[in-house]
C-alpha atoms as a PDB file:
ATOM      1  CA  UNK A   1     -68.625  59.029 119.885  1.00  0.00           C
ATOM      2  CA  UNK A   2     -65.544  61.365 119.305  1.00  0.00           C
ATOM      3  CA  UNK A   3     -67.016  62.148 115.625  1.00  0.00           C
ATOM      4  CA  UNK A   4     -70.656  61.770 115.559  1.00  0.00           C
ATOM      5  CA  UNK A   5     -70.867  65.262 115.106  1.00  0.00           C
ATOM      6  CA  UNK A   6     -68.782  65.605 112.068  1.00  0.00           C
ATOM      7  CA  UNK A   7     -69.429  61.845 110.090  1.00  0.00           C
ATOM      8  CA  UNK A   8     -72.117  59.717 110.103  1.00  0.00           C
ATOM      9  CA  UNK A   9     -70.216  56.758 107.763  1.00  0.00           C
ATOM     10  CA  UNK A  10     -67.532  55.424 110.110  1.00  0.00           C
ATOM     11  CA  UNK A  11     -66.626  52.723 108.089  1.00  0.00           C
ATOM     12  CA  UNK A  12     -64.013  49.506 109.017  1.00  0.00           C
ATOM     13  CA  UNK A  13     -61.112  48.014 107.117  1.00  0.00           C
ATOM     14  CA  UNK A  14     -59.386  44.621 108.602  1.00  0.00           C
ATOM     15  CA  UNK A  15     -55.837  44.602 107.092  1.00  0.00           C
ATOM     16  CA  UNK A  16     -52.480  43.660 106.890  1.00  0.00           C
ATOM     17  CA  UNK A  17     -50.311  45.928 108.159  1.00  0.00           C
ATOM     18  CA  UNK A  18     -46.192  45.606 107.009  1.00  0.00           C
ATOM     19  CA  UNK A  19     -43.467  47.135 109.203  1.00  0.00           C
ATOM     20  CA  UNK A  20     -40.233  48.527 107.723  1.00  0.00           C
ATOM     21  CA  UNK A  21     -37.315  47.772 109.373  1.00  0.00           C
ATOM     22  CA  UNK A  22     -34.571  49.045 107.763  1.00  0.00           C
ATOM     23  CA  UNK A  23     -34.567  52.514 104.861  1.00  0.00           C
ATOM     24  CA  UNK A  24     -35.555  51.600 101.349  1.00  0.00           C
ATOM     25  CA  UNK A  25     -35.054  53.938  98.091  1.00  0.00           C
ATOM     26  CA  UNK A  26     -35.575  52.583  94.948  1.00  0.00           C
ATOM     27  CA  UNK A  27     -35.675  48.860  95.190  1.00  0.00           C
ATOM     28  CA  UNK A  28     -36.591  45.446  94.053  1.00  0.00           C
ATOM     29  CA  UNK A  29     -39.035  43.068  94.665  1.00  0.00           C
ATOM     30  CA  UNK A  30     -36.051  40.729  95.316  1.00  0.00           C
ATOM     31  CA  UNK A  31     -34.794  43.109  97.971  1.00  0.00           C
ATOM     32  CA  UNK A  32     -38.300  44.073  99.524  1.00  0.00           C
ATOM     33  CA  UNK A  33     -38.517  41.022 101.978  1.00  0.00           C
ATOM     34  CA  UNK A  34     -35.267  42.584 103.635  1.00  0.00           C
ATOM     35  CA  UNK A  35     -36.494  45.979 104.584  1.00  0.00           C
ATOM     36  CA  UNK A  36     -39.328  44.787 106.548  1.00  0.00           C
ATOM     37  CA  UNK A  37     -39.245  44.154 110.157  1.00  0.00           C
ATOM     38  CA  UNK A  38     -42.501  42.612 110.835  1.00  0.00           C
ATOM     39  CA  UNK A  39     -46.593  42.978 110.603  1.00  0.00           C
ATOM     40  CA  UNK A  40     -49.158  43.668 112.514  1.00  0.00           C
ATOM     41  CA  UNK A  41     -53.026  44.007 112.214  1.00  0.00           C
ATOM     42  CA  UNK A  42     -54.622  47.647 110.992  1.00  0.00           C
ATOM     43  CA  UNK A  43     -58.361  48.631 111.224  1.00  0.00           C
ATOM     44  CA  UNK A  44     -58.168  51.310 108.222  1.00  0.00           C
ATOM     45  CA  UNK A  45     -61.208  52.939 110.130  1.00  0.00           C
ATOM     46  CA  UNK A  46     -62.554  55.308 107.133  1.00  0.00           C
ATOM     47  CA  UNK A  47     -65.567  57.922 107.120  1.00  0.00           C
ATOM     48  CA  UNK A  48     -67.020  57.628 103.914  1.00  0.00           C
ATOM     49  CA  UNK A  49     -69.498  60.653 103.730  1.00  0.00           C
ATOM     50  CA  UNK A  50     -65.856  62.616 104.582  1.00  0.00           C
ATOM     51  CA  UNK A  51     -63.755  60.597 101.478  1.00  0.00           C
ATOM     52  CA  UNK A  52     -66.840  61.436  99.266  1.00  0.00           C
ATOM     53  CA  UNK A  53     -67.088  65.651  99.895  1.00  0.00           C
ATOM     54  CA  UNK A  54     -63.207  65.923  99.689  1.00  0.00           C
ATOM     55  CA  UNK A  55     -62.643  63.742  96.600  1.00  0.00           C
ATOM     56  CA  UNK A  56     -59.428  62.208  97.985  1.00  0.00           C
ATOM     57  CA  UNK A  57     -59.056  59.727 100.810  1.00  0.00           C
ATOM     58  CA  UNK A  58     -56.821  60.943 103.507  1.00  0.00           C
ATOM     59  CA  UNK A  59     -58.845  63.183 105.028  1.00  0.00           C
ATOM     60  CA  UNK A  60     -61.955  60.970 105.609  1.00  0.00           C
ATOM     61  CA  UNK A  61     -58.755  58.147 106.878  1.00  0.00           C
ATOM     62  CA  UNK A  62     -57.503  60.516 109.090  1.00  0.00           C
ATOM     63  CA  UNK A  63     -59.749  62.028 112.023  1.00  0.00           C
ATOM     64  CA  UNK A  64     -58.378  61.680 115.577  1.00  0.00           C
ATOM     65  CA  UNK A  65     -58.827  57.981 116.413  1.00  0.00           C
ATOM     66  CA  UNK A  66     -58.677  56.367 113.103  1.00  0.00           C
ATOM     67  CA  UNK A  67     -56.023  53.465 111.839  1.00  0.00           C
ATOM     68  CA  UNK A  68     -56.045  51.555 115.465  1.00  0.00           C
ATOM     69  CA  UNK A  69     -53.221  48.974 115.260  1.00  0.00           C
ATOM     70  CA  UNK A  70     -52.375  45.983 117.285  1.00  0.00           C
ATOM     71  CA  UNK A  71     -52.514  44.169 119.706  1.00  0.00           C
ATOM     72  CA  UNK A  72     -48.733  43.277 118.868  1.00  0.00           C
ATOM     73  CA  UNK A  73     -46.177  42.889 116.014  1.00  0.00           C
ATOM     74  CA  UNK A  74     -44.811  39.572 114.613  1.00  0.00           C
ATOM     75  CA  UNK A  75     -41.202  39.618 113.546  1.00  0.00           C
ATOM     76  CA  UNK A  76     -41.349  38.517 109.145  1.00  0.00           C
ATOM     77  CA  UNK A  77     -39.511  35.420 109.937  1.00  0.00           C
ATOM     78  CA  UNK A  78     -42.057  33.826 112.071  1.00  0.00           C
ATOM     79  CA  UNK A  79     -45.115  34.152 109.473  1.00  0.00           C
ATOM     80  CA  UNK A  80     -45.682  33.653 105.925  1.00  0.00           C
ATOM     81  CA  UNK A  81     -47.617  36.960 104.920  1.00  0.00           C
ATOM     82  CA  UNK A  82     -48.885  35.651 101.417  1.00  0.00           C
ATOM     83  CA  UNK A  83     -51.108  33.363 102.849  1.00  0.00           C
ATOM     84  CA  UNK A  84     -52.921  34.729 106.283  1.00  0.00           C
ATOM     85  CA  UNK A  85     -56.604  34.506 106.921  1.00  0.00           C
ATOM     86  CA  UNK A  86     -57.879  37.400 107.949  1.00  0.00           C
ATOM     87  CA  UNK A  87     -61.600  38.138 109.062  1.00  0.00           C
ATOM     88  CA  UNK A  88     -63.466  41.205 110.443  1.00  0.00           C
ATOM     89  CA  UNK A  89     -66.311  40.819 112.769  1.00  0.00           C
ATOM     90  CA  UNK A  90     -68.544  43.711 113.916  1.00  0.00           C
ATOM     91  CA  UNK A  91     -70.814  42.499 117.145  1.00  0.00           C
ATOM     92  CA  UNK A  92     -69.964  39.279 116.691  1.00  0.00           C
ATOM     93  CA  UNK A  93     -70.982  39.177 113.189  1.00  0.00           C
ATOM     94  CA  UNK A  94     -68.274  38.484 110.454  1.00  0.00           C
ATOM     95  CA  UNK A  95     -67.963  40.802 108.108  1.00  0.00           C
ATOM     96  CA  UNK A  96     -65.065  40.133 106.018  1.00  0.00           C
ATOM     97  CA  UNK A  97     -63.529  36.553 105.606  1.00  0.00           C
ATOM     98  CA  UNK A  98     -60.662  36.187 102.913  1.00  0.00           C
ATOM     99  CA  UNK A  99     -57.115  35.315 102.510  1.00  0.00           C
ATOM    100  CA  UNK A 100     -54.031  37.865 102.131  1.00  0.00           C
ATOM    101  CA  UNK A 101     -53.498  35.237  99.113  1.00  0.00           C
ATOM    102  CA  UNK A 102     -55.878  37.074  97.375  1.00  0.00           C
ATOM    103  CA  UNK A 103     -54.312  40.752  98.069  1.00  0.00           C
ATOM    104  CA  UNK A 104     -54.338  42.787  94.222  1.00  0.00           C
ATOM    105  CA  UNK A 105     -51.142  43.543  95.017  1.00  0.00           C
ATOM    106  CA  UNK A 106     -47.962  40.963  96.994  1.00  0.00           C
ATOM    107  CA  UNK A 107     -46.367  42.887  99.411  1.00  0.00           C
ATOM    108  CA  UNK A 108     -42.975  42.771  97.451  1.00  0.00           C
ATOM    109  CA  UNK A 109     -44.512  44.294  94.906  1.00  0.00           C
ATOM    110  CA  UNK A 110     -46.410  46.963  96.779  1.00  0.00           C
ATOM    111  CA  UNK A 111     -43.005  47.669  98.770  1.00  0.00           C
ATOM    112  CA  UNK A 112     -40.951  48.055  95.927  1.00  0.00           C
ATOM    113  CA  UNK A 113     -43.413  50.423  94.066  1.00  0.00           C
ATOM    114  CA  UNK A 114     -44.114  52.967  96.495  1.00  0.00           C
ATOM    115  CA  UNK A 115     -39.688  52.804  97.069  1.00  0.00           C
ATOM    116  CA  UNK A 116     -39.398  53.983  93.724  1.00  0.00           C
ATOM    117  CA  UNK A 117     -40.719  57.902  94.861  1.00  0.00           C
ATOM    118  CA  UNK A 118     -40.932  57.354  98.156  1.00  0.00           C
ATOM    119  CA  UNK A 119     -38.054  56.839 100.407  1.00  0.00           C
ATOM    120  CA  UNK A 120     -39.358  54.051 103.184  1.00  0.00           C
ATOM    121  CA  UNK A 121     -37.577  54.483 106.766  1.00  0.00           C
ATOM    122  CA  UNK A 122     -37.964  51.804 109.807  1.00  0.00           C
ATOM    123  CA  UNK A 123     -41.001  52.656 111.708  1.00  0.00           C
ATOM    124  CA  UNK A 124     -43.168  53.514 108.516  1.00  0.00           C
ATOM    125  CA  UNK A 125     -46.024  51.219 108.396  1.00  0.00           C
ATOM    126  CA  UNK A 126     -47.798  49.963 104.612  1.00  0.00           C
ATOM    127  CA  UNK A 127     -51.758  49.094 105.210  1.00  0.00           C
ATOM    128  CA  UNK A 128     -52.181  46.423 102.571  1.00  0.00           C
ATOM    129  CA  UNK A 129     -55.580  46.821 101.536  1.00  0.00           C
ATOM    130  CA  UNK A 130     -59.124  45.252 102.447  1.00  0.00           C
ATOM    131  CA  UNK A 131     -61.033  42.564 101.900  1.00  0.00           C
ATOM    132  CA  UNK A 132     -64.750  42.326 100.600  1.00  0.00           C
ATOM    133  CA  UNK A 133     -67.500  42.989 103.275  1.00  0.00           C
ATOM    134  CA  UNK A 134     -67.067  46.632 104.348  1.00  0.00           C
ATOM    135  CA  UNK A 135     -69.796  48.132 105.460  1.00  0.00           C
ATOM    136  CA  UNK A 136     -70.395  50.864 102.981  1.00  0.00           C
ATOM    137  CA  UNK A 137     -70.681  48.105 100.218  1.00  0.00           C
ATOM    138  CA  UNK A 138     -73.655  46.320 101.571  1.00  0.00           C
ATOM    139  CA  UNK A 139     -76.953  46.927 100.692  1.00  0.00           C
ATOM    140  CA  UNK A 140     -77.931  48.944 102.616  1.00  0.00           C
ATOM    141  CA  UNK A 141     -75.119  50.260 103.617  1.00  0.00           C
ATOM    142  CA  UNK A 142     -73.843  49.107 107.373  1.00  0.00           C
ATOM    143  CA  UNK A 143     -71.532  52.313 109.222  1.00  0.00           C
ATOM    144  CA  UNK A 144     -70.562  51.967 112.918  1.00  0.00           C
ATOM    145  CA  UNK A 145     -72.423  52.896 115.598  1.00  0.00           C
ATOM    146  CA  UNK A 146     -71.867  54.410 119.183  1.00  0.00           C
ATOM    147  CA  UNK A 147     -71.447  50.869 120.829  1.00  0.00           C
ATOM    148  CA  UNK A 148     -70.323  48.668 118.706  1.00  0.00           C
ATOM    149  CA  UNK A 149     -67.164  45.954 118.658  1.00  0.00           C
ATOM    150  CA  UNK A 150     -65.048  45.204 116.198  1.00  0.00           C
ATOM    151  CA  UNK A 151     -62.533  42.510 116.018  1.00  0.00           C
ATOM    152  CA  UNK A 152     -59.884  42.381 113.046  1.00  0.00           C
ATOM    153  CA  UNK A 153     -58.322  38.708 112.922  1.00  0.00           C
ATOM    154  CA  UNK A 154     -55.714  37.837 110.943  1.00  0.00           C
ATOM    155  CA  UNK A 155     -53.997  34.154 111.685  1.00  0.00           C
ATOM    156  CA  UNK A 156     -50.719  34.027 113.580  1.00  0.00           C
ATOM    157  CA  UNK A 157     -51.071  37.527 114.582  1.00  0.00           C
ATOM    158  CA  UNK A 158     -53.863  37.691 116.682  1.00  0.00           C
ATOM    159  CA  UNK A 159     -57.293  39.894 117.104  1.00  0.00           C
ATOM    160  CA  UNK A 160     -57.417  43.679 117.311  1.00  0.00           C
ATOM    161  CA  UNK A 161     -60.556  44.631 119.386  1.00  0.00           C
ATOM    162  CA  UNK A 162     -61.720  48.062 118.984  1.00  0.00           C
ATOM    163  CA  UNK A 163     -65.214  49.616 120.414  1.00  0.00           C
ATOM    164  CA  UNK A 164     -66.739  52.681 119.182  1.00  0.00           C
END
């Protein structure tokens, strides 16, 4: 594995990933649903033993390989993102199985908070968050090994398949 000398927690994240289509400073919920272009599926691939010694995120989000994406995008006018399922499955095995219904956070929201300091431009892509059943949270703990498939799901958009 590209990593294996470097992490030993390679983690997965099945999420909702949103698309902006057109630039966005400063605006609305109201106005959010108009800047995006589409979604697509994100495996927010995350080595936890990294996140943990650096005492931010990015770092242990960031390693060569991380945040696959795919397999296409779906324009926001053919699906209704608030209410998706989405499931991970690792070997076969689900994982996660929840609803973007359930996200902390609606996407208008989440779009027109991080617009308020951050200018959005089309291209730039918003991970939504996770659902429960990562691997680091079960007991014991589950990583990724050398080997292994994992298939992020969410409905209407299809399955990203990723092995490691």
């Amino acid at each position: 594995p590209l990593h294996k000398h470097f992490t030993k927690q390679v983690d997965y994240e099945a999420e909702l990933a949103v698309i902006i289509g057109k630039t966005a400073f400063r605006i609305s919920r109201e106005e959010a649903e108009g800047v995006i272009f589409g979604y697509t599926i994100i495996n927010d691939i995350s080595a936890r033993d990294i996140q943990t010694q650096h005492a931010q995120w990015f770092f242990g989000k960031s390693l060569d390989g991380f945040c696959p994406m795919g397999p296409h995008i779906v324009s926001r006018d053919e699906i209704n993102p608030a209410n998706l399922k989405i499931q991970c499955r690792v070997n076969g095995k689900t994982r996660q199985s929840s609803n973007t219904s359930k996200l902390i956070f609606d996407i208008p929201e989440i779009i027109s908070t991080l617009s308020q300091g951050i200018t959005l431009f089309p291209g730039d892509i918003i991970a939504t968050g996770t659902p429960a059943g990562i691997g680091h949270a079960m007991n014991p703990p589950q990583y990724l090994k050398s080997g292994d498939k994992v298939e992020c799901e969410i409905e209407k958009i299809g399955i990203l398949t990723n092995y490691f």
